[in-house]
Protein backbone atom coordinates (compact mmCIF):
# COMPACT_ATOMS: atom_id res chain seq x y z
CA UNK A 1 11.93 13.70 9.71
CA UNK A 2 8.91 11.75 10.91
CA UNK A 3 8.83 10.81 14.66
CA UNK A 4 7.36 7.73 15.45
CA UNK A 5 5.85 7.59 18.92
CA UNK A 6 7.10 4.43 21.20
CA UNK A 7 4.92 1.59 22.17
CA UNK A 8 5.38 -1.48 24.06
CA UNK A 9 4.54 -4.95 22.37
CA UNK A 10 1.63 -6.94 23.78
CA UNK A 11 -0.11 -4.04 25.65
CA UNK A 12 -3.66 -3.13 24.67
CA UNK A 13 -3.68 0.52 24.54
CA UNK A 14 -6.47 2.01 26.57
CA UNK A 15 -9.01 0.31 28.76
CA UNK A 16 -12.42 -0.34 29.56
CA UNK A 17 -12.64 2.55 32.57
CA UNK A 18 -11.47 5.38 31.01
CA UNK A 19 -14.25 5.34 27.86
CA UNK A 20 -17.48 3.91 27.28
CA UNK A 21 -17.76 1.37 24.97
CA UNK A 22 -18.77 1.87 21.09
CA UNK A 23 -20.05 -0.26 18.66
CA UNK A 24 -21.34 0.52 14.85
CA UNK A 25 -24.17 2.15 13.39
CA UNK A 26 -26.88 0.36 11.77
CA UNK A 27 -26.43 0.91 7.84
CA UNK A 28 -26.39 3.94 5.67
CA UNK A 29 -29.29 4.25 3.90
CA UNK A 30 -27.73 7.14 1.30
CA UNK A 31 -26.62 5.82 -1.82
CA UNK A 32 -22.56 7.36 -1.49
CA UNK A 33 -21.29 7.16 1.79
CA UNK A 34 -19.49 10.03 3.36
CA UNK A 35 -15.91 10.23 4.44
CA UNK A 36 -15.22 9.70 7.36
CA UNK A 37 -18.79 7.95 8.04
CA UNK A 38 -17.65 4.58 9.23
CA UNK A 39 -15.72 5.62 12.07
CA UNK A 40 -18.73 6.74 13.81
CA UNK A 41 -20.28 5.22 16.66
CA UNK A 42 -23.27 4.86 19.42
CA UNK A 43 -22.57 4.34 22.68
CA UNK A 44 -23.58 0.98 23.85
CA UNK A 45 -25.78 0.69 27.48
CA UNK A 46 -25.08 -1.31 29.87
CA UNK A 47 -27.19 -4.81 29.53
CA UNK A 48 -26.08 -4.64 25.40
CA UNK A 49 -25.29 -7.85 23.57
CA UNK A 50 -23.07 -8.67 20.96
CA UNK A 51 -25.39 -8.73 17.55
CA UNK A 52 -24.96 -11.50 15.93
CA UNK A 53 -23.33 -11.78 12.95
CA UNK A 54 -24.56 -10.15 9.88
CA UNK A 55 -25.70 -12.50 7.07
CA UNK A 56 -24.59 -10.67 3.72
CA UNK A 57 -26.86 -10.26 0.81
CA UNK A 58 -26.80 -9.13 -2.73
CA UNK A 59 -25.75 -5.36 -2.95
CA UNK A 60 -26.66 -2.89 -5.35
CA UNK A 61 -25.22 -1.52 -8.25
CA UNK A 62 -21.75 0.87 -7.94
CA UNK A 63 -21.54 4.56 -8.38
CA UNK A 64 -19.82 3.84 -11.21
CA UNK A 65 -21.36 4.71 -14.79
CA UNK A 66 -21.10 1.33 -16.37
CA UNK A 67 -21.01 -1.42 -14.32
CA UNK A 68 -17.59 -2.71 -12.82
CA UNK A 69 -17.11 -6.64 -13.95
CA UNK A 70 -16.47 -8.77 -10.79
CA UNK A 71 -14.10 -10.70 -11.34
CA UNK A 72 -13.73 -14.55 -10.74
CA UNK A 73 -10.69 -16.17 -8.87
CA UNK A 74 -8.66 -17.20 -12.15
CA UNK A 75 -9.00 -14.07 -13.83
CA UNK A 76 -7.30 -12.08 -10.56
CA UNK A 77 -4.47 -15.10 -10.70
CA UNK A 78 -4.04 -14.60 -14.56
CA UNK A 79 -4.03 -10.68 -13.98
CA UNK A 80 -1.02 -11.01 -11.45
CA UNK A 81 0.29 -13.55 -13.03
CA UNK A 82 0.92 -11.33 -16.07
CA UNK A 83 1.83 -8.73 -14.08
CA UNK A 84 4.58 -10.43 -12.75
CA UNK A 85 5.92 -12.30 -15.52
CA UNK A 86 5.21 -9.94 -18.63
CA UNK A 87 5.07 -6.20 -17.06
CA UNK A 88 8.07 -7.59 -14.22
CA UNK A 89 6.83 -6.59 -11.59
CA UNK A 90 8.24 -7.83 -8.42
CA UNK A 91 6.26 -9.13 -5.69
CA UNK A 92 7.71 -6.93 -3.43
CA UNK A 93 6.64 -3.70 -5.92
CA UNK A 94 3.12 -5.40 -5.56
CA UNK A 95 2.52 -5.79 -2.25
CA UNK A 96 3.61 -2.44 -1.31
CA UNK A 97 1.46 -0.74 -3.94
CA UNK A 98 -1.35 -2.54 -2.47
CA UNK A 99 -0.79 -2.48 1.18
CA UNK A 100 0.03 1.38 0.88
CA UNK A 101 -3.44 1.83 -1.31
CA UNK A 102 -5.40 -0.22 1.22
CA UNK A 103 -3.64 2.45 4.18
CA UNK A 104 -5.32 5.30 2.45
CA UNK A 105 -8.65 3.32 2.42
CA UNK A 106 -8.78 3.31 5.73
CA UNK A 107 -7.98 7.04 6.23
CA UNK A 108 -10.60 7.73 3.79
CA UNK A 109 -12.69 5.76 5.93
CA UNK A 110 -11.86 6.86 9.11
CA UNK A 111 -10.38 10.15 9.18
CA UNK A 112 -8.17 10.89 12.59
CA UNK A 113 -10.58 13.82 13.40
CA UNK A 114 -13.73 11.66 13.13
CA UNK A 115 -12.00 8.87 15.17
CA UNK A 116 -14.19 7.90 18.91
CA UNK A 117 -11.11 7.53 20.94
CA UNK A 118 -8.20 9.95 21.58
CA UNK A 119 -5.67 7.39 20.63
CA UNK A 120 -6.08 6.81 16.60
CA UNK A 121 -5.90 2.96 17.58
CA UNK A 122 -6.07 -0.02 14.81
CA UNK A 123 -5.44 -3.26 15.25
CA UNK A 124 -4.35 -4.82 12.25
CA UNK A 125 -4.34 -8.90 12.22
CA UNK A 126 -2.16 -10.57 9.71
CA UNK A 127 -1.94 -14.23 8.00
CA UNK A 128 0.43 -16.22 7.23
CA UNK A 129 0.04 -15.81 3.43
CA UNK A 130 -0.07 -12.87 1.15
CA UNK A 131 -2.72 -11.08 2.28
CA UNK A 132 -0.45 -11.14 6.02
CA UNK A 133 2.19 -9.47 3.79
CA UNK A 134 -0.44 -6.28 2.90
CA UNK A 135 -1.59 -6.08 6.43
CA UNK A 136 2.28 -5.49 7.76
CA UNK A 137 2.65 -2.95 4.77
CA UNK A 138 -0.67 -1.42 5.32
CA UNK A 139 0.33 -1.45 9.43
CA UNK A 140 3.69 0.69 8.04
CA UNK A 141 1.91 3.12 6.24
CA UNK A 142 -0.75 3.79 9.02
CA UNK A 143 2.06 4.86 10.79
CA UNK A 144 3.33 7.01 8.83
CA UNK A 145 0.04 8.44 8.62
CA UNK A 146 0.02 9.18 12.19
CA UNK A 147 -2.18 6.53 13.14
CA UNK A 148 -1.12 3.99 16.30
CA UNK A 149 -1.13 0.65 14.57
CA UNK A 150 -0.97 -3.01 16.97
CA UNK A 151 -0.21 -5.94 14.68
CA UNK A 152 -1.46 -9.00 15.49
CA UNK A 153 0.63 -11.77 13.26
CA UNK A 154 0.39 -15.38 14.60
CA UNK A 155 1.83 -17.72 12.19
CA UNK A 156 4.85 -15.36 10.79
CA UNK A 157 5.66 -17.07 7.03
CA UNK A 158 9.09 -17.81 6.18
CA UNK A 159 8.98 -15.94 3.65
CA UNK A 160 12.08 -13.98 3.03
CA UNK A 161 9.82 -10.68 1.78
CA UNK A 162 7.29 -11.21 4.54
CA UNK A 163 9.86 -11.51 7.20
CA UNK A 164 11.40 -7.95 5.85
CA UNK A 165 8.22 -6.15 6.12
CA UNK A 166 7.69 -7.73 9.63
CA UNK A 167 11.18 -6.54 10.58
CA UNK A 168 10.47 -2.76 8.62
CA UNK A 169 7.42 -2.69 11.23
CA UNK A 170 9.18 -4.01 14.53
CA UNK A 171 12.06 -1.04 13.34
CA UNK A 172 9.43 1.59 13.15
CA UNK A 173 8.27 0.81 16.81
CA UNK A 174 4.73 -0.52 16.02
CA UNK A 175 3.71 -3.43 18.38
CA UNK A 176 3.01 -6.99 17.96
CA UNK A 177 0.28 -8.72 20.43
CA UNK A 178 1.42 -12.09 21.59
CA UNK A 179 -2.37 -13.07 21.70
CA UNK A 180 -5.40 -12.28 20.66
CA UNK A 181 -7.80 -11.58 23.58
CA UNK A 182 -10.90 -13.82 22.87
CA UNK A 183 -12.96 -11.41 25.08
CA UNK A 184 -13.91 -9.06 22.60
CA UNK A 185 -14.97 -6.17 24.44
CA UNK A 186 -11.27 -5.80 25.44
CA UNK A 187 -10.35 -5.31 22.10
CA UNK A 188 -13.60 -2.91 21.42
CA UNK A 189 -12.21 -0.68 23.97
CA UNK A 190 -8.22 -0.55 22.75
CA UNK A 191 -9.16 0.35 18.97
CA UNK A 192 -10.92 2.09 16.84
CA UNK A 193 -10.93 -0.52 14.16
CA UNK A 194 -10.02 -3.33 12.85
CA UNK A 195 -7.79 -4.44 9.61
CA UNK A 196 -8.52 -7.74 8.41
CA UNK A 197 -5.85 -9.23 6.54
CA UNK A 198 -5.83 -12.89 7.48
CA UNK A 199 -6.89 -14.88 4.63
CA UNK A 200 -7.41 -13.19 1.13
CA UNK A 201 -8.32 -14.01 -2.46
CA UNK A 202 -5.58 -16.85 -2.56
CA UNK A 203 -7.25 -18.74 0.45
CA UNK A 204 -9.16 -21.95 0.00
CA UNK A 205 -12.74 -21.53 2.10
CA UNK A 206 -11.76 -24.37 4.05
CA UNK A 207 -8.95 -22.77 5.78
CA UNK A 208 -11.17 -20.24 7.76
CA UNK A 209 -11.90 -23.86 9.81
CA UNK A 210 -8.14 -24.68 10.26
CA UNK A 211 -5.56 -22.34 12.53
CA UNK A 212 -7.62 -19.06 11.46
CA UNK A 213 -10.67 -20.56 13.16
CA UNK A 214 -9.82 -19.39 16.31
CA UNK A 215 -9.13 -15.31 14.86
CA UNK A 216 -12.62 -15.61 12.62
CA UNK A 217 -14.30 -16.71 15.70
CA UNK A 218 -13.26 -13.35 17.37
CA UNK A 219 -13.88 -11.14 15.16
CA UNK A 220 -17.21 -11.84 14.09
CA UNK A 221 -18.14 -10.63 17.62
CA UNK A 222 -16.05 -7.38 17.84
CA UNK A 223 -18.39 -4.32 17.91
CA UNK A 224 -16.21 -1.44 15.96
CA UNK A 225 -15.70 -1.48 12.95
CA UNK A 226 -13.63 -4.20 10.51
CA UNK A 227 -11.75 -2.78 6.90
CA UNK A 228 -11.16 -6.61 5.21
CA UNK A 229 -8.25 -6.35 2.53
CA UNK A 230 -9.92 -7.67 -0.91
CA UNK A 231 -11.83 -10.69 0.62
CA UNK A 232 -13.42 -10.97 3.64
CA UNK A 233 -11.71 -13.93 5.77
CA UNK A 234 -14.01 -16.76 5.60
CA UNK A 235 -15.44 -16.09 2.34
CA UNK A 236 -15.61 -17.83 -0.62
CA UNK A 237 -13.47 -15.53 -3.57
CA UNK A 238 -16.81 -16.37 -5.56
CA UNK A 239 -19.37 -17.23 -4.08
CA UNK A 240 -19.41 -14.85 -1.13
CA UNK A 241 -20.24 -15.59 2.33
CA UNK A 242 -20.23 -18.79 4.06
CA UNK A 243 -19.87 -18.08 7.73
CA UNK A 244 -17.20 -15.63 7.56
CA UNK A 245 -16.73 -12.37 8.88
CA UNK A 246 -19.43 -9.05 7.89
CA UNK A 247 -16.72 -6.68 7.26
CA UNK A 248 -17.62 -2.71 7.46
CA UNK A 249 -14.95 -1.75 4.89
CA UNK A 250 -13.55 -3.60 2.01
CA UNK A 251 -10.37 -2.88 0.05
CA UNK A 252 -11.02 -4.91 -3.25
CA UNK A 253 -7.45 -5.34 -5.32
CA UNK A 254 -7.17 -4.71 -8.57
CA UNK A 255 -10.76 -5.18 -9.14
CA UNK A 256 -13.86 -6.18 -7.38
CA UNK A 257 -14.11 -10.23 -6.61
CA UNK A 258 -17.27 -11.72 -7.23
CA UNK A 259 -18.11 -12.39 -3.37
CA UNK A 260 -17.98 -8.27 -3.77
CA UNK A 261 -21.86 -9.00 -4.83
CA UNK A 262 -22.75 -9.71 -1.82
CA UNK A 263 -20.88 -6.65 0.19
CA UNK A 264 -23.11 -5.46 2.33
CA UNK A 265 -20.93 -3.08 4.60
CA UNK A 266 -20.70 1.01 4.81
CA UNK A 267 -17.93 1.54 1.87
CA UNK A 268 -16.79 -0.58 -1.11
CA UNK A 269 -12.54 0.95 -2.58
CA UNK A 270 -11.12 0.05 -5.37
CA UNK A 271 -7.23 0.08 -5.59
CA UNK A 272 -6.11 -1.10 -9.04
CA UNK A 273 -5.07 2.28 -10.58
CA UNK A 274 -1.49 0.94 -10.76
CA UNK A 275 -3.01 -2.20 -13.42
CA UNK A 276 -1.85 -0.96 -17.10
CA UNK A 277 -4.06 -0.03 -19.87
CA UNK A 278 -3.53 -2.97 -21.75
CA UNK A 279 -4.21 -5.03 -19.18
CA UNK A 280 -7.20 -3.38 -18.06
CA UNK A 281 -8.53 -3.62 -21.61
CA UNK A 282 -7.59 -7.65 -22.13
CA UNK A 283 -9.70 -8.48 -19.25
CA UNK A 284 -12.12 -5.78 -19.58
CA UNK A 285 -12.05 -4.52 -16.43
CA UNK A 286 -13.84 -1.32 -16.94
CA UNK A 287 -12.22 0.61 -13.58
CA UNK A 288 -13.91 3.99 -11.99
CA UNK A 289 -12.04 7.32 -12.72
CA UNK A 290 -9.35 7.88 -10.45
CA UNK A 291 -9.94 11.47 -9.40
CA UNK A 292 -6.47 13.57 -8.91
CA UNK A 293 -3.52 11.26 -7.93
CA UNK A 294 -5.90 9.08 -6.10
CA UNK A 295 -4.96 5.35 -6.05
CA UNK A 296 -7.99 4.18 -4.45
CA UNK A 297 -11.99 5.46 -5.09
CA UNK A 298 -14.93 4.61 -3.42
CA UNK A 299 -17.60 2.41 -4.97
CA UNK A 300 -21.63 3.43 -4.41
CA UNK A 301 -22.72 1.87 -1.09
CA UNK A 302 -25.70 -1.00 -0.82
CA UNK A 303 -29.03 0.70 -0.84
């Protein structure tokens, strides 16, 4: 049986005097990125400022042999939308396949031996919508992974589903922070990353200036690294960037959205293995070879 380790809610684990604060590398320059490469670090000196934000640009081609289609908002809705009403999949089946597929992402991404601080920290903030819902599944999985997850999850939905996976994660001991400390460097010295899951592919661009302004304003100052599940919060699902956060790692769904173009972080994943042949081949989505049982792959990096 697996034994979870306790934690108390609304503590920051670690602090600022016991290690020396981390931030990110500047960009690969190799055209596949190693495992295990984005949880590495530099140690900052003292008189370092936050960088500012990264402005995103067009990335290069993937590793893949032919090129992956990216696909436009109303494709992704007619995809699920056909998942759920033709193959029957429940909603519930789909958010765990993905929240569990972006989980391995980010141990594929940061490895627990390649991790800067003792404590395999990650702070995983949450939205009210269904991109919240695979954060709290992702946070569950990390767990059971033997990672130390912190939840941050603001504006809990209603949601009958949502509100069981929030209760599976309070059950399985994994905090919730009451706040979110606006002083960044408090939250680069509790965690080794950072899982965005605040507003995804179903967001409208304008709501990354409504309640989420606030959490967006945070973390496009934190200094370690940020996994974003399928679209970076503050992005346009199309169009890409438009003051939003410059996330490290992204988790694309099913497929790669077209904001994907202009990805310009350390690793692209892929989790759609699940999608069914037919459906792959009605919207010609052309996915990478799975190798093994994987259910996510890596995509080639931006040169």
């Amino acid at each position: 049986m697996v034994q979870f380790r306790s934690s108390q809610p609304c503590q920051l684990p670690g602090s600022a005097a016991d290690e020396q604060p981390q931030h990110c590398s500047a960009l690969y320059n190799s055209p596949i990125v190693q495992p295990g490469a984005a949880a590495r670090a530099v140690p900052r000196t003292k008189g370092d400022r936050d960088p500012a934000p990264r402005v995103p640009e067009p990335c290069a081609a993937f590793a893949h042999p032919a090129p992956i289609p990216l696909q436009p908002k109303a494709e992704a809705e007619a995809i699920e939308k056909e998942l759920l009403e033709d193959y029957r999949f429940g909603r519930q089946q789909l958010i765990e396949m993905w929240g569990h597929a972006c989980a391995v992402a980010v141990t594929k991404a940061f490895p627990l031996p390649s991790l800067p601080r003792k404590q395999p920290t990650v702070l995983v903030v949450c939205g009210p919508a269904q991109n919240g819902a695979i954060g709290l599944v992702c946070a569950r999985h990390l767990r059971v992974f033997d990672y130390e997850p912190t939840i941050f999850y603001p504006k809990r939905s209603l949601d009958p589903l949502y509100r069981d996976f929030t209760t599976q994660c309070e059950k399985m001991d994994i905090p919730f922070l009451s706040y979110l400390p606006t002083e960044v460097q408090l939250i680069n010295d509790a965690y080794n990353a950072v899982v965005d899951a605040v507003l995804g592919a179903e967001a409208e661009l304008g709501e990354g200036r409504g309640p989420c302004a606030g959490i967006l304003a945070t973390l496009k100052h934190v200094r370690i690294p940020i996994v974003s599940l399928d679209v970076p919060s503050g992005w346009d699902v199309e169009a890409g960037s438009s003051g939003g956060i410059s996330p490290d790692v992204l988790v694309s769904l099913m497929a790669p959205k077209q904001c994907a173009r202009r990805f310009l972080g350390r690793q692209h994943f892929v989790a759609g293995r699940f999608v069914p042949y037919d459906v792959q081949k009605k919207f010609e989505l052309n996915p990478p070879d799975y190798p093994g049982t994987e259910c996510v792959v890596a995509l080639r990096a931006p040169q």
